[in-house]
Protein backbone atom coordinates (compact mmCIF):
# COMPACT_ATOMS: atom_id res chain seq x y z
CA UNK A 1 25.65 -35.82 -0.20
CA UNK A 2 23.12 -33.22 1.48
CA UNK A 3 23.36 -31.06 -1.75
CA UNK A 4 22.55 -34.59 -4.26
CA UNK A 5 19.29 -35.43 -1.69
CA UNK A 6 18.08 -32.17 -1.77
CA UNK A 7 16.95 -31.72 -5.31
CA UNK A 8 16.00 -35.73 -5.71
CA UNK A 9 13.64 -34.99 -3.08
CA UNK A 10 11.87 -31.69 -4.04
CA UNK A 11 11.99 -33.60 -7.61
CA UNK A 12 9.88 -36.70 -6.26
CA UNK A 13 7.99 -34.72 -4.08
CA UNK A 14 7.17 -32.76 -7.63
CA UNK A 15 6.35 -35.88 -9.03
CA UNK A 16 4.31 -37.40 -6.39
CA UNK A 17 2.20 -34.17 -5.96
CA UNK A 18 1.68 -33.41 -9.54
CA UNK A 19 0.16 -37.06 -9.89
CA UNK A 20 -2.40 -36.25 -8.14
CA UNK A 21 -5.77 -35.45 -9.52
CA UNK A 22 -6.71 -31.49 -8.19
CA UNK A 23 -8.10 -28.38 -8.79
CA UNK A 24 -5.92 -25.91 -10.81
CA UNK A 25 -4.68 -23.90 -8.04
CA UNK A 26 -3.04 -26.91 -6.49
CA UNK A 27 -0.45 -27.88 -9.09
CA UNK A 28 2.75 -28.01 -7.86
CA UNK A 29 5.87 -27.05 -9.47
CA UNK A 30 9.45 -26.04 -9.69
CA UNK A 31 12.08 -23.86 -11.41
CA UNK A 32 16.03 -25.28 -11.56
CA UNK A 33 18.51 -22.12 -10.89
CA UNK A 34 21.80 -22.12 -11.21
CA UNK A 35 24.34 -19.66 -9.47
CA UNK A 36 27.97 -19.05 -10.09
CA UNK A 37 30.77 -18.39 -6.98
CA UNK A 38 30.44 -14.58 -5.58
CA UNK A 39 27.54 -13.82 -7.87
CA UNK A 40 24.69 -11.48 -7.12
CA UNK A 41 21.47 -12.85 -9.27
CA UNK A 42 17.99 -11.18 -9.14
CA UNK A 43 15.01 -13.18 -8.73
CA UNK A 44 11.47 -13.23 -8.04
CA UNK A 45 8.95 -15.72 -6.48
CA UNK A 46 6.86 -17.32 -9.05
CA UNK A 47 4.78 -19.55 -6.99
CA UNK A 48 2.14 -18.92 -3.77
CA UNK A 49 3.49 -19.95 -0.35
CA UNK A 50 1.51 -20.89 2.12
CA UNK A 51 4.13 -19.47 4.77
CA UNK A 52 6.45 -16.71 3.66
CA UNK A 53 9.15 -16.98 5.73
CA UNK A 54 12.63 -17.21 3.96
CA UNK A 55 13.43 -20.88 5.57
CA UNK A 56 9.85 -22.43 4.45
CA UNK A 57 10.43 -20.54 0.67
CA UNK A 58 14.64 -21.45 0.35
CA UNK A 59 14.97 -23.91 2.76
CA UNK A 60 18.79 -24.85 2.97
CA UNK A 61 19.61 -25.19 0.02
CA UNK A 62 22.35 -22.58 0.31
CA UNK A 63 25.84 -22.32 1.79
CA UNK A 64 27.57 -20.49 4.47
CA UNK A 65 27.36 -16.52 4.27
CA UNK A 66 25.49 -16.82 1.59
CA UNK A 67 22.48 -13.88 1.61
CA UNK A 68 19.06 -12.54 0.16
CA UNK A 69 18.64 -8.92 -0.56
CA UNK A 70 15.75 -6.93 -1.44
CA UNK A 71 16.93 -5.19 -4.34
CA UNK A 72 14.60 -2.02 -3.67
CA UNK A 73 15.75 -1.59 0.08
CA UNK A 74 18.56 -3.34 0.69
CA UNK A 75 17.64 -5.01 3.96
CA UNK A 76 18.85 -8.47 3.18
CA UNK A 77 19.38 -12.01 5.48
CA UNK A 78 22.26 -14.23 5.39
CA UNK A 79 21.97 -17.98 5.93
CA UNK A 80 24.13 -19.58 8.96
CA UNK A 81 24.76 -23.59 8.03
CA UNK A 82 24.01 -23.96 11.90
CA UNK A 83 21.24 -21.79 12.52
CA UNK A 84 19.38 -20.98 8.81
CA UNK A 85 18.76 -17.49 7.99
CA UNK A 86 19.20 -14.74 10.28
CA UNK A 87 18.61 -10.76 9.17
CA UNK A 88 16.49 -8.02 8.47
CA UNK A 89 14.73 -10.24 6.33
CA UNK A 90 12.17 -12.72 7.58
CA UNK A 91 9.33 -12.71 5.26
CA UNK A 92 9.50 -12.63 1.74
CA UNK A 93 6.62 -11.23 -0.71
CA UNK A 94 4.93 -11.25 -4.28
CA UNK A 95 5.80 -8.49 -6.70
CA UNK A 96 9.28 -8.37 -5.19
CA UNK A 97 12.99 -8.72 -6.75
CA UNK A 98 15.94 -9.90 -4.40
CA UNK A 99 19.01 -10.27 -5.06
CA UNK A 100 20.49 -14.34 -3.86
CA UNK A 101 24.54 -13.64 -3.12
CA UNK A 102 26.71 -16.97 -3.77
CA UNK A 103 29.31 -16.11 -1.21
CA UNK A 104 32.73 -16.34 -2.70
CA UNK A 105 34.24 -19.71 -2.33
CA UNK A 106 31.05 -21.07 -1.90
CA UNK A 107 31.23 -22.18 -5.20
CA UNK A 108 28.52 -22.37 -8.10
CA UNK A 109 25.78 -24.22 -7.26
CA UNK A 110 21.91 -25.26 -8.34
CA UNK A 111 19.17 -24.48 -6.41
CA UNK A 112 15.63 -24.79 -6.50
CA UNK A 113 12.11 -22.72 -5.99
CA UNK A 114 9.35 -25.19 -5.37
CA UNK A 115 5.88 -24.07 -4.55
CA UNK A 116 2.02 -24.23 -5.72
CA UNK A 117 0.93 -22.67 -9.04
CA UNK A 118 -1.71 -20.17 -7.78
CA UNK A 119 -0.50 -16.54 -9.11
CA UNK A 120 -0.83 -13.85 -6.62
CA UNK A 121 -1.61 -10.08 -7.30
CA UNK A 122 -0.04 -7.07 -5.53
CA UNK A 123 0.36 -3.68 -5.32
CA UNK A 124 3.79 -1.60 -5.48
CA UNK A 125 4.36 2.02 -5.77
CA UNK A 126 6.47 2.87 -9.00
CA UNK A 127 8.47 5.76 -8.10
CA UNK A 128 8.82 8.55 -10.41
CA UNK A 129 11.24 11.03 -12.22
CA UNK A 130 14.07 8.95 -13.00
CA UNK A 131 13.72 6.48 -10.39
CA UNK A 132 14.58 2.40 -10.63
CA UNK A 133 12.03 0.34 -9.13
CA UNK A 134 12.43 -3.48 -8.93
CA UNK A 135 10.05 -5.79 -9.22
CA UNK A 136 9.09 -9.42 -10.13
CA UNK A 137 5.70 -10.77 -11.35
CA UNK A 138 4.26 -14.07 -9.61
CA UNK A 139 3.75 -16.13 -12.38
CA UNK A 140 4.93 -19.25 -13.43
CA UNK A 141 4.60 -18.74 -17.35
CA UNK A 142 5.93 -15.92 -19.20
CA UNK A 143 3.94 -13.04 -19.27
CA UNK A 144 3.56 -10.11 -22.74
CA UNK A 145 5.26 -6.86 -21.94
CA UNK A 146 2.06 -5.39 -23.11
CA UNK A 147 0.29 -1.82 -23.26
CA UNK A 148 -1.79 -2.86 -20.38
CA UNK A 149 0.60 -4.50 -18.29
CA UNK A 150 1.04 -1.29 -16.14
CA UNK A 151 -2.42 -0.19 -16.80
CA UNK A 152 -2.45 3.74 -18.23
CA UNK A 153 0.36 4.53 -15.64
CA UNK A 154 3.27 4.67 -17.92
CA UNK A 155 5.26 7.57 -19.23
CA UNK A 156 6.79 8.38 -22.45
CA UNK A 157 10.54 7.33 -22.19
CA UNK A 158 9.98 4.71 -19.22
CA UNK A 159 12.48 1.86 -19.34
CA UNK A 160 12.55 -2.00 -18.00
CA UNK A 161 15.09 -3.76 -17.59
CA UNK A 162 15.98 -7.37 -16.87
CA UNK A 163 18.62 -6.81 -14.06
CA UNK A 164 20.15 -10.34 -14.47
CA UNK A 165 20.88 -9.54 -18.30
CA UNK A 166 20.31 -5.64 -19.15
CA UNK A 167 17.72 -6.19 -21.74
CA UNK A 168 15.40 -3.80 -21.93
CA UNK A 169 12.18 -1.67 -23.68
CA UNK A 170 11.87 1.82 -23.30
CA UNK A 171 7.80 3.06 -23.47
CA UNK A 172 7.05 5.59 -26.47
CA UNK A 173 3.16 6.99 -25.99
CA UNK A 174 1.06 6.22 -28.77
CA UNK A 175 3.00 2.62 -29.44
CA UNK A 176 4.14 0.59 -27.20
CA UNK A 177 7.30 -0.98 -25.42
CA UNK A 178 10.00 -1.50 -27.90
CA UNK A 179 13.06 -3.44 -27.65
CA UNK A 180 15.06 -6.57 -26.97
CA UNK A 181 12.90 -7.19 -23.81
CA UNK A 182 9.19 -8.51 -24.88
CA UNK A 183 8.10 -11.00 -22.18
CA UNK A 184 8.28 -10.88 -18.87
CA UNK A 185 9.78 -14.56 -17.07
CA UNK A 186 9.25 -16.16 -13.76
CA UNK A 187 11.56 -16.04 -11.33
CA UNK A 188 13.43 -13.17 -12.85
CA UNK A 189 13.89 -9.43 -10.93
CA UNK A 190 13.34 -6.39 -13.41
CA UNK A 191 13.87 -2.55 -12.70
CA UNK A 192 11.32 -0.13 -13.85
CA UNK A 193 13.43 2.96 -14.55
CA UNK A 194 10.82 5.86 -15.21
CA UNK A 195 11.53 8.88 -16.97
CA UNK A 196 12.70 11.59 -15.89
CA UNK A 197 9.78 14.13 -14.66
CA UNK A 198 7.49 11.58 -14.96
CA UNK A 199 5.70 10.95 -11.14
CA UNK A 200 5.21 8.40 -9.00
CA UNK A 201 1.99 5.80 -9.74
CA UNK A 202 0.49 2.82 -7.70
CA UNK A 203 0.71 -0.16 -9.51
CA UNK A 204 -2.03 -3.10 -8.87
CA UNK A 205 -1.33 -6.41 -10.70
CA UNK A 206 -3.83 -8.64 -11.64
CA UNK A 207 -2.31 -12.64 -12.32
CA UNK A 208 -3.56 -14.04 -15.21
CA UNK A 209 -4.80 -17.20 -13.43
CA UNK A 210 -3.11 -19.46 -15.91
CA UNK A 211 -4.92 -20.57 -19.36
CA UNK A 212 -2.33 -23.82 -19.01
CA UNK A 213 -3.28 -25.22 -15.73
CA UNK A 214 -7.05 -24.35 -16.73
CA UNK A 215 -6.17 -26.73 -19.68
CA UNK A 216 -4.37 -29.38 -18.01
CA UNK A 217 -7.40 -30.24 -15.36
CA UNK A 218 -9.44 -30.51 -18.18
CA UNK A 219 -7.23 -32.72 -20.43
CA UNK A 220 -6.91 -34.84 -17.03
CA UNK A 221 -10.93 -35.19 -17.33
CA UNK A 222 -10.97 -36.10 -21.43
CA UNK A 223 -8.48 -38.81 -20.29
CA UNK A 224 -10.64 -39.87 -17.66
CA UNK A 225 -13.67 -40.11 -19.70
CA UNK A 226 -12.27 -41.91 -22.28
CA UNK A 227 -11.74 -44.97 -19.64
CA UNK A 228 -14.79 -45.49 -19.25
């Protein structure tokens, strides 16, 4: 029964929110994720938080022994149907992948990330020579791989890679990112694999700020104006 209330009421409180006339950067929304028994899935926050911490973000939604791992460190939390979550990991953060763990026997199960559409930059240091970085973008609408994604940063040879599915680009200098991977998703974890000898770079993204919600307040005000 808890699992069937759950999702009715971050769907009504969707609804009830997204009613609601506002500025862009308060739209609400939500992304439906599905995860199978004993699976590992990478994923990414699309959405801003007002309060980071990995109750207020996941809330408990999930099942015994089942666990959040950052996929670049591996300090991870594990959720305790009596107590919440309980680890290494209290906060979570933009520009970061984790892996969510369905314990096995748990059983596959839906969950849901709920939050306000206001996309939030960051920086992350790419690390060089060979290395995989993981990362995440915090968007809510999918975003070009493009030439100027990572700025002027990348190397000849660079790879990323969706870690959920293994589809990937690889970076040749003078054209581009080629391959089966061409946008980048929300809520998705990707590895940056660099090329060998390359070095290591800061990366500082910039959100795009969202042409759609832009559009939507001011569709609300045509539709209000035409009332009149």
């Amino acid at each position: 029964m808890k699992k069937f209330i759950l999702p009715l009421l971050l769907i009504l409180t969707v609804g009830m929110l997204a009613a609601v006339e506002s500025e862009p950067s308060e739209v609400v929304g939500y992304f439906k994720k599905n995860i199978g028994d004993g699976q590992w899935q990478a994923i990414s926050l699309p959405f801003f938080y007002s309060s980071l911490i990995v109750g207020d973000v996941l809330g408990n939604q999930f099942s015994e022994l089942d666990a959040v791992q950052d996929v670049n460190t591996g300090a991870s939390t594990i959720y305790y149907a009596d107590f919440g979550w309980f680890g290494d990991v209290e906060n979570l953060s933009y520009g970061t992948a984790y892996f969510i763990n369905r314990s096995l026997g748990n059983g596959a199960t839906d969950y849901f990330l709920l939050g306000k559409v206001d996309p939030q930059g960051f920086t992350k240091t790419i690390v060089g020579n060979g290395a995989f970085t993981a990362f995440g973008l915090n968007e809510a609408t999918e975003i070009e791989l493009s030439d100027d994604l990572f700025g002027t940063n990348e190397s000849d040879g660079d790879v990323i890679q969706d870690i959920n599915t293994g589809a990937s680009s690889i970076y040749y200098s003078g054209f581009g990112w080629f391959g089966d991977l061409t946008q980048i998703s929300p809520t998705v974890g990707y590895y940056y694999n660099s090329a060998l000898g390359s070095s290591d770079f800061v990366w500082t993204y910039e959100p795009t700020r969202g042409v759609v919600r832009v559009d939507q307040t001011i569709n609300k005000k045509q539709k209000q104006g035409s009332k009149k």
